[in-house]
Protein backbone atom coordinates (compact mmCIF):
# COMPACT_ATOMS: atom_id res chain seq x y z
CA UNK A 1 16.38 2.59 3.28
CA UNK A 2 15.97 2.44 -0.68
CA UNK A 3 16.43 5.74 -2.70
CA UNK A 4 13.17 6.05 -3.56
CA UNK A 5 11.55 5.35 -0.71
CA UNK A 6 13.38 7.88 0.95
CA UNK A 7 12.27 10.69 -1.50
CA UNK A 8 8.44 9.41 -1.12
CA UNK A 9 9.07 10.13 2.65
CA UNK A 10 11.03 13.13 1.85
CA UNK A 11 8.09 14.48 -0.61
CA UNK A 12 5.61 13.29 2.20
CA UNK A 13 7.90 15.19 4.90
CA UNK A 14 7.85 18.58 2.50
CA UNK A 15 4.21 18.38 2.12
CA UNK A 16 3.61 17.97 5.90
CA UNK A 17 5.77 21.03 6.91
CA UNK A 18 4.74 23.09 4.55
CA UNK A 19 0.99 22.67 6.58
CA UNK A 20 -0.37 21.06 3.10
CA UNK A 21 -1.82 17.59 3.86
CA UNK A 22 -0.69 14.98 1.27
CA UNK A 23 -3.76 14.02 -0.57
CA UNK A 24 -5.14 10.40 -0.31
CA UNK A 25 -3.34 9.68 -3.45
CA UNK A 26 0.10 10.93 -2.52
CA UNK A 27 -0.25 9.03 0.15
CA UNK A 28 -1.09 5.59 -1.34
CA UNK A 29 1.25 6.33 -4.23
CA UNK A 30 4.25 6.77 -2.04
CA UNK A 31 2.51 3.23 0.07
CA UNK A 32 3.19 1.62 -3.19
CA UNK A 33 6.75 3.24 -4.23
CA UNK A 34 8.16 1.63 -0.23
CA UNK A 35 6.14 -1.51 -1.21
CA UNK A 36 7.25 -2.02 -4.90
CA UNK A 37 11.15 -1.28 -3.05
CA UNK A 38 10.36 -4.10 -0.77
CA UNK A 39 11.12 -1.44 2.26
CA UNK A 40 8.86 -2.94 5.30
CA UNK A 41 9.55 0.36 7.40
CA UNK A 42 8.74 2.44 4.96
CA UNK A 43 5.63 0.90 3.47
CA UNK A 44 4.50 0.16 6.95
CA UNK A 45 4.70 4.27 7.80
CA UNK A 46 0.89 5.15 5.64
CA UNK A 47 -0.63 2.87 7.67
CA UNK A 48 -2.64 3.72 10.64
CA UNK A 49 -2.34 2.08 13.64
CA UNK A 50 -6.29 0.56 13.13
CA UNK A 51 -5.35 -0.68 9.51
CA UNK A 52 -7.46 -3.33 8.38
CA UNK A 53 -7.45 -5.11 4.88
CA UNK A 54 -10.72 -6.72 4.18
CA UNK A 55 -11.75 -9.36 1.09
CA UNK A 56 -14.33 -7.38 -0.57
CA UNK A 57 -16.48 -10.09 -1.22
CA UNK A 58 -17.14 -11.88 1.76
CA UNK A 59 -16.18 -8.66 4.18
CA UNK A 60 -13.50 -10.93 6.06
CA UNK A 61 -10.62 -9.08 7.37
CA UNK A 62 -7.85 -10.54 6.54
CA UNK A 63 -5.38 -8.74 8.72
CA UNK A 64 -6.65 -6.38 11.69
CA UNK A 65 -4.20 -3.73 12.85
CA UNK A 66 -0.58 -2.64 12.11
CA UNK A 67 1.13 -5.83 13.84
CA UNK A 68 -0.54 -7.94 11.88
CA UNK A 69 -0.12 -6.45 8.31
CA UNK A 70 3.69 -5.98 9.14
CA UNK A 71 3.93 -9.83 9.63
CA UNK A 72 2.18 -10.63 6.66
CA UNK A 73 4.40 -8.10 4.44
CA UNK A 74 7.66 -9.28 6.10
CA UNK A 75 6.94 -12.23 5.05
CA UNK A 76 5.67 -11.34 1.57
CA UNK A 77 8.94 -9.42 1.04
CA UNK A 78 11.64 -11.86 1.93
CA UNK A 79 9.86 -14.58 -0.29
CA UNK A 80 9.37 -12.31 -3.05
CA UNK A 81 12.92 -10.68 -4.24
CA UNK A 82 11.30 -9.42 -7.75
CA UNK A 83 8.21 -8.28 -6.12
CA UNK A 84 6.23 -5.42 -7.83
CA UNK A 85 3.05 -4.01 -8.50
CA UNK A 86 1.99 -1.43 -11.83
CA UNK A 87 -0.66 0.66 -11.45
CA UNK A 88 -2.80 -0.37 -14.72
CA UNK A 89 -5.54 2.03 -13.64
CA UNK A 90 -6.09 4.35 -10.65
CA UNK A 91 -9.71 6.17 -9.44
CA UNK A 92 -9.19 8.96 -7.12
CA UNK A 93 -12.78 9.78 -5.08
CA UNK A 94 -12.62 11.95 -1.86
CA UNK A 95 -10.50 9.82 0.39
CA UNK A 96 -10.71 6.93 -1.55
CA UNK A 97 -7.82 5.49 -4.07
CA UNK A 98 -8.97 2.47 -6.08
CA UNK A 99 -6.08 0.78 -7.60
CA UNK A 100 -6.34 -1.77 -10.62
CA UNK A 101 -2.88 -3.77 -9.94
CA UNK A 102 -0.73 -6.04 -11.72
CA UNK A 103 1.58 -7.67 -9.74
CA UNK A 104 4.33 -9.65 -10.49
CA UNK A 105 7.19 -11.82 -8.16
CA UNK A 106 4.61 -12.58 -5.77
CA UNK A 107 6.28 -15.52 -3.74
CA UNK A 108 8.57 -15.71 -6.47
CA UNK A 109 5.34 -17.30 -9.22
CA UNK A 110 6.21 -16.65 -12.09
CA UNK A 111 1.83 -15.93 -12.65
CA UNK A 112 1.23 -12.19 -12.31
CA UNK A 113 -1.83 -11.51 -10.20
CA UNK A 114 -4.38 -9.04 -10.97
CA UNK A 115 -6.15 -7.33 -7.63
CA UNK A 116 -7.92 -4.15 -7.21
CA UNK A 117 -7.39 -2.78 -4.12
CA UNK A 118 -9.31 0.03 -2.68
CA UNK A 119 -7.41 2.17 -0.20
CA UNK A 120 -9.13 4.47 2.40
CA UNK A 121 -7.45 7.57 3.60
CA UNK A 122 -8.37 9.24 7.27
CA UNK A 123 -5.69 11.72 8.73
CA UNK A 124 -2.88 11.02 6.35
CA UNK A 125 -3.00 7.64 6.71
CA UNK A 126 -4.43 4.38 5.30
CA UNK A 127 -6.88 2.63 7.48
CA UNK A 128 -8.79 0.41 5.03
CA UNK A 129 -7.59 -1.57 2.36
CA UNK A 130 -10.52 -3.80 0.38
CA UNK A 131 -9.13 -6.42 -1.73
CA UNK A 132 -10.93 -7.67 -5.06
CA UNK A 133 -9.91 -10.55 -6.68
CA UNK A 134 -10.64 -11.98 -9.62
């Protein structure tokens, strides 16, 4: 496991025992510190086991359960070595986390790709993920 992911899951772990709940953002911003360290396990672990990610505009889910978004990610990771995403802005609203993202390494293109995600929080754990693309 990467160093950092481990201290997201440590800080996560703290949080927990110390009967606090993370708070939605916590919780995606550690999601995105395993993601941007390519660490499938990790990531994977903020996800609940009903996650669905969802194209905004049409309403199509794209992937439907944990399975499923582990496969796609796998895959994403191991063809994308210099994968990572910056945080260029960030809304926090009740469980909601709406992140404007710049991504780069994406299947190795050399093209960053703007997205804005919006992540839904429900007992700790992300079960919605809307993506907007440009």
């Amino acid at each position: 496991m990467k160093p950092l992911s481990l201290i997201s899951i440590l800080l996560f772990s703290i949080c927990t025992m110390n009967s606090q709940q993370p708070s939605p953002e916590q919780i995606v911003q550690a999601n995105l510190e395993a993601y941007n360290e390519l660490d499938i396990d990790g990531f994977m672990s903020y996800f609940s086991e009903d996650i669905q990610v969802r194209d905004f505009d049409t309403g199509k889910i794209t992937a439907d359960g944990k399975p499923a978004v582990r496969e796609i990610y796998t895959r994403l990771f191991k063809a994308s070595p210099q994968l990572h995403s910056k945080i260029l802005k960030r809304t926090v609203f009740d469980n909601k986390v709406i992140d404007h993202e710049y991504i780069t390494g994406r299947n190795n293109s050399p093209e960053p790709l703007e997205l804005v995600l919006i992540y839904e929080v429900r007992s700790d754990k992300i079960f919605r993920i809307s993506v907007i693309r440009k």
